[in-house]
N, C-alpha and C. Protein backbone atom coordinates (compact mmCIF):
# COMPACT_ATOMS: atom_id res chain seq x y z
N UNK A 1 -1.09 -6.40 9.14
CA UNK A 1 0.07 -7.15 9.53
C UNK A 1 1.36 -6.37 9.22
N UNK A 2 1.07 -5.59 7.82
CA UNK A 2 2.64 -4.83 7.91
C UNK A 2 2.62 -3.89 8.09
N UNK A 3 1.80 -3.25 9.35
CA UNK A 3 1.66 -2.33 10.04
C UNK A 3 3.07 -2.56 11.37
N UNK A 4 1.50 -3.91 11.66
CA UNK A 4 2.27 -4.15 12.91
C UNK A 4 3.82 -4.98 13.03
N UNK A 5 4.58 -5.29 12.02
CA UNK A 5 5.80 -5.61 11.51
C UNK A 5 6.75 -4.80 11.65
N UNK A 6 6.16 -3.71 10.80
CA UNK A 6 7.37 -2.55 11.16
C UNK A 6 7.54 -1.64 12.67
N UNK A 7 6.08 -1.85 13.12
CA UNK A 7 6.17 -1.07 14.25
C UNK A 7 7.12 -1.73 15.11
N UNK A 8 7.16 -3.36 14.92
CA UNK A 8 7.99 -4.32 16.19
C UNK A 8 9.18 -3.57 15.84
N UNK A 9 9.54 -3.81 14.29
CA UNK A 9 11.22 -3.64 13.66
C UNK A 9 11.41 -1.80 14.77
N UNK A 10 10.59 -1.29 15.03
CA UNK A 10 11.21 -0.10 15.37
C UNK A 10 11.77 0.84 14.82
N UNK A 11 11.76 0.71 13.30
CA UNK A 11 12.52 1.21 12.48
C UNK A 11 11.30 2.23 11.76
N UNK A 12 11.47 4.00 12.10
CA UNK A 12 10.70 4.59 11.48
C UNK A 12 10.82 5.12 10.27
N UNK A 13 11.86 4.43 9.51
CA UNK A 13 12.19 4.34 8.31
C UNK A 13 11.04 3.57 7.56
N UNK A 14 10.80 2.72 7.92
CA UNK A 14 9.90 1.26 7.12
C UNK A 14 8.69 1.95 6.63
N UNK A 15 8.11 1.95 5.44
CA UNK A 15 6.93 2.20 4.82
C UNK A 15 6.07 1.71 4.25
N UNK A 16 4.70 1.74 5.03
CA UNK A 16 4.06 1.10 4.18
C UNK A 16 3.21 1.23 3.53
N UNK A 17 3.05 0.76 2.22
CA UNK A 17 2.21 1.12 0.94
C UNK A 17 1.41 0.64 0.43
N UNK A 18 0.08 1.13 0.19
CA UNK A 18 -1.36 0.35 0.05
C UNK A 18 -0.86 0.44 -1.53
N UNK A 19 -1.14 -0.52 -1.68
CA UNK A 19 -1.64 -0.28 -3.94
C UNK A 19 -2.96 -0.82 -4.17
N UNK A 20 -3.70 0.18 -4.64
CA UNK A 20 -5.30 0.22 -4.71
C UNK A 20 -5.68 -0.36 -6.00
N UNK A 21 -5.07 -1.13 -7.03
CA UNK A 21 -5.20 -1.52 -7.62
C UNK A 21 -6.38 -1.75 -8.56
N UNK A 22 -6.94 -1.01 -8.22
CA UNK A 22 -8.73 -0.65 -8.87
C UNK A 22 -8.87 -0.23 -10.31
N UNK A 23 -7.84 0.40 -10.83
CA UNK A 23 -7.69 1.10 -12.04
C UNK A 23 -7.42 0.49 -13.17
N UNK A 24 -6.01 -0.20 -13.24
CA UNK A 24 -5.31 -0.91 -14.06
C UNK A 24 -5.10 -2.46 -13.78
N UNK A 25 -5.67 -3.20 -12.98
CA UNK A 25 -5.78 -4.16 -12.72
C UNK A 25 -5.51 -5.50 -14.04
N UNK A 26 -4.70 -5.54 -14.61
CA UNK A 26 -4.57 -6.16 -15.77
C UNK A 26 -6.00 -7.69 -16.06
N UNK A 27 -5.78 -8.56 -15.11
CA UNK A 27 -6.36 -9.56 -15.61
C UNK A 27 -8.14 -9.75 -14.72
N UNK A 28 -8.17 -8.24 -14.36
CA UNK A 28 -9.57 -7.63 -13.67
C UNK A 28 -10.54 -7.33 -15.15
N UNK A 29 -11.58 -7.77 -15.42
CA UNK A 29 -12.61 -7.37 -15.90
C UNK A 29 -13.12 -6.04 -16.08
N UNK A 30 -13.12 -5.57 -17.28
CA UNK A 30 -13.35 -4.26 -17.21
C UNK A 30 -14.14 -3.83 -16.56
N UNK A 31 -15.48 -4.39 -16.01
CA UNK A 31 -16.74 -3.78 -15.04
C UNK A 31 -16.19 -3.75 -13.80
N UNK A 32 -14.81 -4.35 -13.33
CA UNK A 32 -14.45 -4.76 -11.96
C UNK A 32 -13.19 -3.72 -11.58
N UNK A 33 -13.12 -2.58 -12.28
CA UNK A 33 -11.77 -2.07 -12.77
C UNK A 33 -12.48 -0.49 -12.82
N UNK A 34 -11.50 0.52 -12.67
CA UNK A 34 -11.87 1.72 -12.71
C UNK A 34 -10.93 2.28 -11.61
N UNK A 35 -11.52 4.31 -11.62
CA UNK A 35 -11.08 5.07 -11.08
C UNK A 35 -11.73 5.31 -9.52
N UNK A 36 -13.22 4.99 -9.85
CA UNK A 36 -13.73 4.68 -8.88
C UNK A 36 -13.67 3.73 -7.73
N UNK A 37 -13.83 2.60 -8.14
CA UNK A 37 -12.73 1.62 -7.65
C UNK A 37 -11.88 2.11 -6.66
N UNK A 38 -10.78 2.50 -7.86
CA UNK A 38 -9.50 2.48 -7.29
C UNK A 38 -9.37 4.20 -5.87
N UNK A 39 -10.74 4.58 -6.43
CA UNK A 39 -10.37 5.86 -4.93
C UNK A 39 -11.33 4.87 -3.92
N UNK A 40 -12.20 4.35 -4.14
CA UNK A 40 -12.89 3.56 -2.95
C UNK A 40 -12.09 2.78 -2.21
N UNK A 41 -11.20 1.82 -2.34
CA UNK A 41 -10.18 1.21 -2.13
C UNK A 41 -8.89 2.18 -1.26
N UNK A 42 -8.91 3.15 -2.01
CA UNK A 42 -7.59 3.71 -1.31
C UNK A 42 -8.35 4.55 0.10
N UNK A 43 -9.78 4.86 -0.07
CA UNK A 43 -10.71 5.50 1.26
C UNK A 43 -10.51 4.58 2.34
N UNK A 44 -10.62 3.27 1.90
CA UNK A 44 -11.01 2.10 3.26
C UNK A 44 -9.48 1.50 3.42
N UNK A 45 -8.31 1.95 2.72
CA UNK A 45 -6.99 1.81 3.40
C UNK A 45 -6.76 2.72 4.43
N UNK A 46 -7.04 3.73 3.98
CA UNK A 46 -6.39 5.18 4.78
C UNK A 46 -7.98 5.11 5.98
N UNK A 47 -8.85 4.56 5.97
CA UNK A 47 -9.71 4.55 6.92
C UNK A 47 -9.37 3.58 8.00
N UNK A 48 -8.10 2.32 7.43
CA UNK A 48 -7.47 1.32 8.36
C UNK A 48 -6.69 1.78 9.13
N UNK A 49 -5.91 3.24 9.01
CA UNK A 49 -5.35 3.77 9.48
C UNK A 49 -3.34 3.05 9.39
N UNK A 50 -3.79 2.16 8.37
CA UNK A 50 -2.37 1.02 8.11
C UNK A 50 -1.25 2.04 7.32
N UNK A 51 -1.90 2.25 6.06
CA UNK A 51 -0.34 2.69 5.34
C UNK A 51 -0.44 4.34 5.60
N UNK A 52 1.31 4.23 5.01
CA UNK A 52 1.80 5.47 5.39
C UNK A 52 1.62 6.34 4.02
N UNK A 53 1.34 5.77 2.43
CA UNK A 53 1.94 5.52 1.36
C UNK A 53 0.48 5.18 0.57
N UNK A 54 -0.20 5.70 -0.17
CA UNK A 54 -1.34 5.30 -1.39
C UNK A 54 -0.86 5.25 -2.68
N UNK A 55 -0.79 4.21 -3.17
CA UNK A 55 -0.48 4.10 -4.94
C UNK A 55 -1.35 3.38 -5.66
N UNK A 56 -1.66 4.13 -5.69
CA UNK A 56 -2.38 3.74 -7.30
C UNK A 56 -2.04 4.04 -8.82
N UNK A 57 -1.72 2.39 -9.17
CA UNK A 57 -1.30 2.61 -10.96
C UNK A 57 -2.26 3.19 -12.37
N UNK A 58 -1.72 3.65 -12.84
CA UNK A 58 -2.73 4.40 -13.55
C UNK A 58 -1.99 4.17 -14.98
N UNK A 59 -2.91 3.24 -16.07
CA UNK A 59 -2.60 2.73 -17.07
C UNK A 59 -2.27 3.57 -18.13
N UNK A 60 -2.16 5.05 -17.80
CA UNK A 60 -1.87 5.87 -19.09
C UNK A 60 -1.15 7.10 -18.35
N UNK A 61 -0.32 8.09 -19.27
CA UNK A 61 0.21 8.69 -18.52
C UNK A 61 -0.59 10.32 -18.15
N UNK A 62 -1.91 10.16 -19.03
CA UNK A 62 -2.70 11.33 -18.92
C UNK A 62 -2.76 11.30 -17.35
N UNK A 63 -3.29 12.86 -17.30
CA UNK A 63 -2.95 13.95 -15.99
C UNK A 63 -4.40 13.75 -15.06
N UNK A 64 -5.20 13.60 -15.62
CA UNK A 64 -6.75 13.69 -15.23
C UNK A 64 -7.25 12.71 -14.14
N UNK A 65 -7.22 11.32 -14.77
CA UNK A 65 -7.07 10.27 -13.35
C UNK A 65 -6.30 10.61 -12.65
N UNK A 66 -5.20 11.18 -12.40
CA UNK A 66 -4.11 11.41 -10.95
C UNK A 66 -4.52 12.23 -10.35
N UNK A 67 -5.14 13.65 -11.03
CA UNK A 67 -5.76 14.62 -10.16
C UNK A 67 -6.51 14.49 -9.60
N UNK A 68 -7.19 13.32 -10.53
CA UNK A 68 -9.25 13.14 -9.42
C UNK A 68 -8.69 12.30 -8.40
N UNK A 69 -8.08 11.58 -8.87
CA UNK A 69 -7.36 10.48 -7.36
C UNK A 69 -7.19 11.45 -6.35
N UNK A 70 -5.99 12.18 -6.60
CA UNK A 70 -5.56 12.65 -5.38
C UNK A 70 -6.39 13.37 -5.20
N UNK A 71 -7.48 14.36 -5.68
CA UNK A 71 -8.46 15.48 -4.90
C UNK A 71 -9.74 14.81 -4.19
N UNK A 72 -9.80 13.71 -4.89
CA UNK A 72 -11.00 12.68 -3.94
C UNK A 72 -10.75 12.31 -2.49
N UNK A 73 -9.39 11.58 -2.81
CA UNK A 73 -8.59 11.04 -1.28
C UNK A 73 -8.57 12.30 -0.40
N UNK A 74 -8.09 13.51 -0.59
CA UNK A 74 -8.37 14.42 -0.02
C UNK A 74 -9.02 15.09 0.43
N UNK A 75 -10.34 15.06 0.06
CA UNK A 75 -11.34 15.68 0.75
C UNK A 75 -11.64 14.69 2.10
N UNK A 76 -11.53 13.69 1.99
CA UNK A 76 -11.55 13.15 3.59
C UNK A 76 -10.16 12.54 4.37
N UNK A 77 -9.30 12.87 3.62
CA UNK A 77 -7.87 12.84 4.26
C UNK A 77 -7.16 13.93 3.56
N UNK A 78 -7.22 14.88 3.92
CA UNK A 78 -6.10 16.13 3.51
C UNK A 78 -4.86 16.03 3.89
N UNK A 79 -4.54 15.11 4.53
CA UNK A 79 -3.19 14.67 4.73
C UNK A 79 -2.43 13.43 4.04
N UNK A 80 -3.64 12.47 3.31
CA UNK A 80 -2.86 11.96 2.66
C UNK A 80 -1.89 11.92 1.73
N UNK A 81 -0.63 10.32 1.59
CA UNK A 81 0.35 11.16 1.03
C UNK A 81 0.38 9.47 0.05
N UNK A 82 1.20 10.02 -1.22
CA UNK A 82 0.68 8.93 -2.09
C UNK A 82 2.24 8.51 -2.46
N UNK A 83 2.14 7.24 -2.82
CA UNK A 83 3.72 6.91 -4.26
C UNK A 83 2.96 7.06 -5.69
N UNK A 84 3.94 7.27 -6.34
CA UNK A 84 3.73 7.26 -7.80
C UNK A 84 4.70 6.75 -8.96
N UNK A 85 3.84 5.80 -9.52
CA UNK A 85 4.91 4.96 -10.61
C UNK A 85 4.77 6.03 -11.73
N UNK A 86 6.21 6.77 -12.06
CA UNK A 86 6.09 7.25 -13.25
C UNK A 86 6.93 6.33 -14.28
N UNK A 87 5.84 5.47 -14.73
CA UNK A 87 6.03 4.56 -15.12
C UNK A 87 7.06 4.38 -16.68
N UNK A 88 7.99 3.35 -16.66
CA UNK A 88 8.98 3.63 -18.11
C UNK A 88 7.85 2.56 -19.02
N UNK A 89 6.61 2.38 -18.68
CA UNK A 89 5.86 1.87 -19.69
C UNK A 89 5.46 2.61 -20.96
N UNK A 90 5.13 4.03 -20.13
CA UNK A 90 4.70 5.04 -20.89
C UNK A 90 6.27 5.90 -21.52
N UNK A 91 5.74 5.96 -22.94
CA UNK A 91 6.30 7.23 -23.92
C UNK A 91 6.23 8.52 -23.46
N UNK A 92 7.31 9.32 -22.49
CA UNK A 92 7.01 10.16 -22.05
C UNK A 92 7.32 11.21 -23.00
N UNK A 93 8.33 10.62 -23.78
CA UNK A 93 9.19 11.83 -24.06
C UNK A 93 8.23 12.39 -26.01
N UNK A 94 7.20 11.28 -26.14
CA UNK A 94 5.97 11.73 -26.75
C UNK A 94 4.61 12.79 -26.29
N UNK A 95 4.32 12.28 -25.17
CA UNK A 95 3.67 13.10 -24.25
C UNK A 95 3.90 14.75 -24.36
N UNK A 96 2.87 16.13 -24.71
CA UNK A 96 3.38 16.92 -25.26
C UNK A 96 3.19 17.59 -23.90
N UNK A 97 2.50 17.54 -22.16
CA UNK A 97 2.65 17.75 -21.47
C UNK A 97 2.96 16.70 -20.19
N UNK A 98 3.89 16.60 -20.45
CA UNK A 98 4.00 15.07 -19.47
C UNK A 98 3.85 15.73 -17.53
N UNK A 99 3.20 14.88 -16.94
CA UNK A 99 2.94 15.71 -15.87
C UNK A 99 4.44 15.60 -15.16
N UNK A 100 4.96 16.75 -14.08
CA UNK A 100 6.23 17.01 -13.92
C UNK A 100 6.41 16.42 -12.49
N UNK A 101 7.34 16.28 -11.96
CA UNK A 101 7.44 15.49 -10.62
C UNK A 101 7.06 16.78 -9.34
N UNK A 102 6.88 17.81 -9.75
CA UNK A 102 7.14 19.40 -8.90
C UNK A 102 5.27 19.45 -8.72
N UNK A 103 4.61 18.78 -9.83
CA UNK A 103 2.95 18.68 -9.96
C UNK A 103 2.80 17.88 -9.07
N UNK A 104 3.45 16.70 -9.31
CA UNK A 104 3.13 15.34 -8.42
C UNK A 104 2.97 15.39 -6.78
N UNK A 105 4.86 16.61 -6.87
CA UNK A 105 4.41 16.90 -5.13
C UNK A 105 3.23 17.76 -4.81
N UNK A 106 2.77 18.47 -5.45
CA UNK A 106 1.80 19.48 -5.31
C UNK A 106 0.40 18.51 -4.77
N UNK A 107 -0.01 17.12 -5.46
CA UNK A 107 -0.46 16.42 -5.44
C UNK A 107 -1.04 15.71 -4.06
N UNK A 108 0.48 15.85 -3.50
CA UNK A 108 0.81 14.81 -2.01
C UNK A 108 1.42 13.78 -2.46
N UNK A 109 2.01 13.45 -3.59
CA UNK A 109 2.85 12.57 -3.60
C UNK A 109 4.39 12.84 -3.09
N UNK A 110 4.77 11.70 -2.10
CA UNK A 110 6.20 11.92 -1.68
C UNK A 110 6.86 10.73 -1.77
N UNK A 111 6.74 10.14 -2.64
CA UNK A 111 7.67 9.11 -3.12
C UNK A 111 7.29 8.40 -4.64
N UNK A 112 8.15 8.87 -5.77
CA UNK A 112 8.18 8.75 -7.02
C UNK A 112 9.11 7.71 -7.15
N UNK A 113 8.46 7.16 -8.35
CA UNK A 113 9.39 5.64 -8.38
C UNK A 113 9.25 5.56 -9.99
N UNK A 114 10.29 5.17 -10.95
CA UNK A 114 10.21 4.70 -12.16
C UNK A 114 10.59 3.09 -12.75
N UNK A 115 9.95 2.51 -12.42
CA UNK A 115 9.60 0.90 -12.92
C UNK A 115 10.63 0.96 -13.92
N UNK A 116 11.36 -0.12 -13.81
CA UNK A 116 12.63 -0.29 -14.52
C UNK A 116 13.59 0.47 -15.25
N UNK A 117 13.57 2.10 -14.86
CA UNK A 117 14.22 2.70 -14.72
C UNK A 117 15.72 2.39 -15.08
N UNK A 118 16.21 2.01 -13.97
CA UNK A 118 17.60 1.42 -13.65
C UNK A 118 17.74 0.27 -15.45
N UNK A 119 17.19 -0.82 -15.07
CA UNK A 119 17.33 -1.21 -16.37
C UNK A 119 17.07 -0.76 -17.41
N UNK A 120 16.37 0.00 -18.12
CA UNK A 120 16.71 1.23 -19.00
C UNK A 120 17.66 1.73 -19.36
N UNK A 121 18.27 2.64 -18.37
CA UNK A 121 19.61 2.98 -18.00
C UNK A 121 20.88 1.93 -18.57
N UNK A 122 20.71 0.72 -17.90
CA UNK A 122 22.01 0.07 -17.88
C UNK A 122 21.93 -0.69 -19.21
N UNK A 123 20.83 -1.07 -19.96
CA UNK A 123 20.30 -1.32 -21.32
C UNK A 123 20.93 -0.50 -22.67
N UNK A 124 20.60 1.02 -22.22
CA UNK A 124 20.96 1.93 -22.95
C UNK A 124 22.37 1.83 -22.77
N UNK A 125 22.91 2.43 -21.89
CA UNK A 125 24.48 2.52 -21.25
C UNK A 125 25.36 1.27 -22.13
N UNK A 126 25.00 0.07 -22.18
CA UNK A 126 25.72 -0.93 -22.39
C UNK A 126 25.32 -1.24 -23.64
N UNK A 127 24.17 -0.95 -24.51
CA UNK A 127 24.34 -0.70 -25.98
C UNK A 127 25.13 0.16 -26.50
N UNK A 128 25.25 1.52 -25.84
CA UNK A 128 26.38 2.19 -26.32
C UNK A 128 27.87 1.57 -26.27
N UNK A 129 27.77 1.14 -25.15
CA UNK A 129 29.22 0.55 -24.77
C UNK A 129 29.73 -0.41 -26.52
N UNK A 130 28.66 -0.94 -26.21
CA UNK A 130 28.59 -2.19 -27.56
C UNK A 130 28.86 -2.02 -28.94
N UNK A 131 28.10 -0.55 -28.97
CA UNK A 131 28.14 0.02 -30.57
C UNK A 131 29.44 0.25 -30.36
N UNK A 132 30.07 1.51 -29.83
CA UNK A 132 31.55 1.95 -29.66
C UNK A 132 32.38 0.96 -29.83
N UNK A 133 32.36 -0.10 -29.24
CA UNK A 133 33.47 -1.14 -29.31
C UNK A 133 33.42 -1.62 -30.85
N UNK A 134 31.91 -2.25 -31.29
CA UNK A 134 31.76 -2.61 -32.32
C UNK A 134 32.70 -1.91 -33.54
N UNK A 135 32.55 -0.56 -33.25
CA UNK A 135 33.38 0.21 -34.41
C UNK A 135 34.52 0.66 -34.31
N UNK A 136 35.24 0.84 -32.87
CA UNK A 136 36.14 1.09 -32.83
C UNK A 136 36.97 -0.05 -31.87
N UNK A 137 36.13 -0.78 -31.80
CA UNK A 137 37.37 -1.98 -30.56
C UNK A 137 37.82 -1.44 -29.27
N UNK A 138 38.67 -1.59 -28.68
CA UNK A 138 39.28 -1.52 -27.31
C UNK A 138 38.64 0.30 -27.42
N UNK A 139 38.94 0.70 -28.12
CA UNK A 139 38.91 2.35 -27.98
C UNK A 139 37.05 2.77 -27.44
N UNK A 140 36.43 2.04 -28.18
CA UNK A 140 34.77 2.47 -27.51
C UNK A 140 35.14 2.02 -25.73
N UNK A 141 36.15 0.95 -25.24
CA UNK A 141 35.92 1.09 -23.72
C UNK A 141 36.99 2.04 -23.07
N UNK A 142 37.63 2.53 -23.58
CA UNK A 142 38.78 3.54 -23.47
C UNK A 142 37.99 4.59 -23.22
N UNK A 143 37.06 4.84 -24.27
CA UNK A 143 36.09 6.47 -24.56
C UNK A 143 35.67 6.43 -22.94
N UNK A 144 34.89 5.01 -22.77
CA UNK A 144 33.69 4.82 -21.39
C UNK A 144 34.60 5.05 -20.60
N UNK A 145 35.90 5.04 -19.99
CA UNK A 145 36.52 5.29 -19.09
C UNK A 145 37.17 6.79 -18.99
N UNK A 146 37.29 7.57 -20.15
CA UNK A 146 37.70 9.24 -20.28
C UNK A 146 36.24 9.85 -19.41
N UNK A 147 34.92 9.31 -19.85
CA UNK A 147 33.80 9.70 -19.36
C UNK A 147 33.67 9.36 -17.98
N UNK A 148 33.90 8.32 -17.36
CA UNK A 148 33.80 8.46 -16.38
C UNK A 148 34.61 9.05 -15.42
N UNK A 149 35.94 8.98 -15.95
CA UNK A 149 37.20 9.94 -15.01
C UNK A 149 37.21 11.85 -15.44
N UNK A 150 36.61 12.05 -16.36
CA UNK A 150 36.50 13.88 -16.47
C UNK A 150 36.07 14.60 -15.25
N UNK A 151 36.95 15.48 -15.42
CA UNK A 151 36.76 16.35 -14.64
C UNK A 151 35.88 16.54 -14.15
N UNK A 152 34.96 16.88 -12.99
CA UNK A 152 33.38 17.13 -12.24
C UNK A 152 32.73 16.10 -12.26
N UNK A 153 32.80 14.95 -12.63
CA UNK A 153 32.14 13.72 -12.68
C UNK A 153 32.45 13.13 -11.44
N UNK A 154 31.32 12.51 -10.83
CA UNK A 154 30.92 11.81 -9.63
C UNK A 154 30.02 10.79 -9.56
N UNK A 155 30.99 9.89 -9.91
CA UNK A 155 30.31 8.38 -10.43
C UNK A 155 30.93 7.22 -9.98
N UNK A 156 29.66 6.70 -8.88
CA UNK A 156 30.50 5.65 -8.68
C UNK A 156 31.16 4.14 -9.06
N UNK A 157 30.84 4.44 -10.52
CA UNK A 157 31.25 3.43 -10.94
C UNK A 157 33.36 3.36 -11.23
N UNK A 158 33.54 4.76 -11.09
CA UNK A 158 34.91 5.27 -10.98
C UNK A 158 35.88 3.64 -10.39
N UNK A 159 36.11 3.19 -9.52
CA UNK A 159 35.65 1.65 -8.78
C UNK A 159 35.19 0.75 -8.60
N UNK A 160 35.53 -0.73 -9.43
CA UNK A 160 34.43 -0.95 -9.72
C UNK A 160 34.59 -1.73 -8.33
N UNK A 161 35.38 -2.03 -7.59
CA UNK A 161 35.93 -2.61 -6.17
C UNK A 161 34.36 -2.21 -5.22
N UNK A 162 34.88 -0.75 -5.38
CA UNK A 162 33.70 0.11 -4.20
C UNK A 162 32.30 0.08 -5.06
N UNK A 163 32.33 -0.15 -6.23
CA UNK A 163 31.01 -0.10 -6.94
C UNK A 163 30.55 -1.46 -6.36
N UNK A 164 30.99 -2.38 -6.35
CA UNK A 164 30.41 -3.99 -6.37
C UNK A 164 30.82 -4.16 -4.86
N UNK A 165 31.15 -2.99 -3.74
CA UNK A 165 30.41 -4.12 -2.82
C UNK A 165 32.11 -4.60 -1.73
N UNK A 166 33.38 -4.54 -2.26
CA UNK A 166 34.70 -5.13 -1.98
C UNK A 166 34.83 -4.58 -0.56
N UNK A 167 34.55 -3.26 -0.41
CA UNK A 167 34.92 -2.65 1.00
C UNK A 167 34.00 -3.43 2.19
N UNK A 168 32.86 -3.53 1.88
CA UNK A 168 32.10 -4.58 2.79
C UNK A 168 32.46 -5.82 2.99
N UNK A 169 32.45 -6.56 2.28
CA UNK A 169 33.24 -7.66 2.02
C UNK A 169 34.82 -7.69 3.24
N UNK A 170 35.75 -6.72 3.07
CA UNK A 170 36.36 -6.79 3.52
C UNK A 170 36.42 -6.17 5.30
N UNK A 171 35.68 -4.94 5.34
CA UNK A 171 34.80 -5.07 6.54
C UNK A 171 34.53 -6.70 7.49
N UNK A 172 33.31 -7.32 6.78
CA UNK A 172 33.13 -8.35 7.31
C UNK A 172 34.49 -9.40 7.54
N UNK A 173 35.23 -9.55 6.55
CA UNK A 173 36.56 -10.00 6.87
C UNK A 173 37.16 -9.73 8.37
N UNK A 174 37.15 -8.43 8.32
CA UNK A 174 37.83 -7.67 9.19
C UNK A 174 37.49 -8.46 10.77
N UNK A 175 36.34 -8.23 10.89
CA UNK A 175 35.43 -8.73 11.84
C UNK A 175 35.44 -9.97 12.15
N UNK A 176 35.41 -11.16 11.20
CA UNK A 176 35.48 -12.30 11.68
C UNK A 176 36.45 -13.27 11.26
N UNK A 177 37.86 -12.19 10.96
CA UNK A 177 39.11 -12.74 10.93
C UNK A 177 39.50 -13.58 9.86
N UNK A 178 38.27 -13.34 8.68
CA UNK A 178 38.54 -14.39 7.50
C UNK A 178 39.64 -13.21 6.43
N UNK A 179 40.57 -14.01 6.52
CA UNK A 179 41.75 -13.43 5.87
C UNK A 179 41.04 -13.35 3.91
N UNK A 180 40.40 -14.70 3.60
CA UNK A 180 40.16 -14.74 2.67
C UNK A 180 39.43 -13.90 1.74
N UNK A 181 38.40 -13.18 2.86
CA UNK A 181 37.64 -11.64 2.72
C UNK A 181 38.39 -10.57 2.43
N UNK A 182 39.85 -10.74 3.04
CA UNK A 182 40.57 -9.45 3.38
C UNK A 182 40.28 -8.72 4.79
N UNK A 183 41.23 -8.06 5.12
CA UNK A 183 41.33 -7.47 6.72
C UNK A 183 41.59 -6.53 6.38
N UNK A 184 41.84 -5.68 5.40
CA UNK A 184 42.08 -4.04 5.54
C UNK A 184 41.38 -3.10 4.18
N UNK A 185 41.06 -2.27 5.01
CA UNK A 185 39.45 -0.90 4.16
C UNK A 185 40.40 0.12 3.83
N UNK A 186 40.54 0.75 2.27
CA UNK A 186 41.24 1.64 2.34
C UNK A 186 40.05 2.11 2.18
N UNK A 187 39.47 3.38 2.64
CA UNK A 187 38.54 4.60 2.36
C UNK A 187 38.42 5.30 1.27
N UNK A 188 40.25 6.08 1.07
CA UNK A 188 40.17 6.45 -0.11
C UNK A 188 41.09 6.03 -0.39
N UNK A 189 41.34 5.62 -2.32
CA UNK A 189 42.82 5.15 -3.16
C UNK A 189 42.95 6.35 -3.69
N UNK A 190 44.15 6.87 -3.69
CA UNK A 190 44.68 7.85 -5.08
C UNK A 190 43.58 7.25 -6.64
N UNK A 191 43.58 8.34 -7.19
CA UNK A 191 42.59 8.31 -8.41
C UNK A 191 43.32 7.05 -9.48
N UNK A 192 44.86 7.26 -9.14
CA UNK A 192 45.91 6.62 -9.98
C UNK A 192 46.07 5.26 -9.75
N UNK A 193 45.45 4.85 -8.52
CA UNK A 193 45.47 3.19 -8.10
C UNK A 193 44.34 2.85 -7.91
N UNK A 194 43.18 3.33 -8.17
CA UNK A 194 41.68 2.56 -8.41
C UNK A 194 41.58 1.70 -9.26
N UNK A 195 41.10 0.36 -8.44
CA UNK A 195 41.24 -0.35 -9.22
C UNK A 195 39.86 -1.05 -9.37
């Protein structure tokens, strides 16, 4: 079905992705669960001829299940092409060879993804924010704003207008005459009137 979905949408952007779920299956029975499994499963996707995309999660960040995955799938699809959760479950930065994303493509993987990633990021980011303030007050958000305006930095949070979305907003305004949206897109503001 979400084969034939995207094919209507026309859009050869749209991808779609089997998850073979054979491996790590959380509330699967250990006899019902495996590597085996999980390449049998990904054989009779790619034999549907449906996805574009094989993922299979793999409950640890060792190297060994990913290789047999992908060299299994391959011997009867040498063209297959996989996603991969490099997952923020796993302790990578423990890991004394963590496998590298340059392996992964080697693999046939062409689309890497890190599971809450982003929140990580904005977790970390905004504890700092927190400590700084904590000790120094107004000045820890003073610091966050020298960092984001330095020199060579290209961040769009520079705005938080264009960060969150305002230029669209006013776009659509534009279009259907709602003044309340706003009717006019500046592209670019001087660095000195971002607001």
């Amino acid at each position: 079905m979400a084969r034939s979905v995207a094919d209507d949408l026309g859009n050869r952007d749209f991808v779609v992705i089997a998850r073979t779920d054979g491996l790590s299956a959380v509330d699967a029975p250990e006899s019902a669960r495996g590597i085996e499994l999980a390449i049998d499963r990904g054989l009779r996707y790619l034999d549907s001829g449906i996805p574009d995309l094989l993922w299979c999660e793999f409950p640890t960040s060792e190297r060994e299940p990913v290789e047999r995955f992908s060299q299994e799938i391959h011997k009867r699809f040498p063209e297959a092409r996989f996603a991969f959760n490099w997952s923020s479950s796993f302790k990578w930065y423990k890991d004394p060879n963590p496998i590298t994303f340059e392996e992964l493509g080697r693999m046939g993987v062409k689309f890497i993804f890190i599971t809450l990633g982003a929140q990580h990021a904005n977790g970390y980011g905004l504890s700092q924010l927190l400590q700084a303030m904590s000790a120094g007050q107004q000045q820890g958000y003073i610091e966050l704003q020298r960092k984001e305006f330095e020199t060579g930095t290209d961040l769009p949070t520079r705005s938080h207008h264009h960060f969150s979305g305002v230029p669209y907003h006013h776009l659509v305004g534009k279009m259907y005459d709602a003044a309340r949206l706003g009717r006019e897109f500046v592209e670019e503001l001087p660095e000195d009137r971002v607001v």
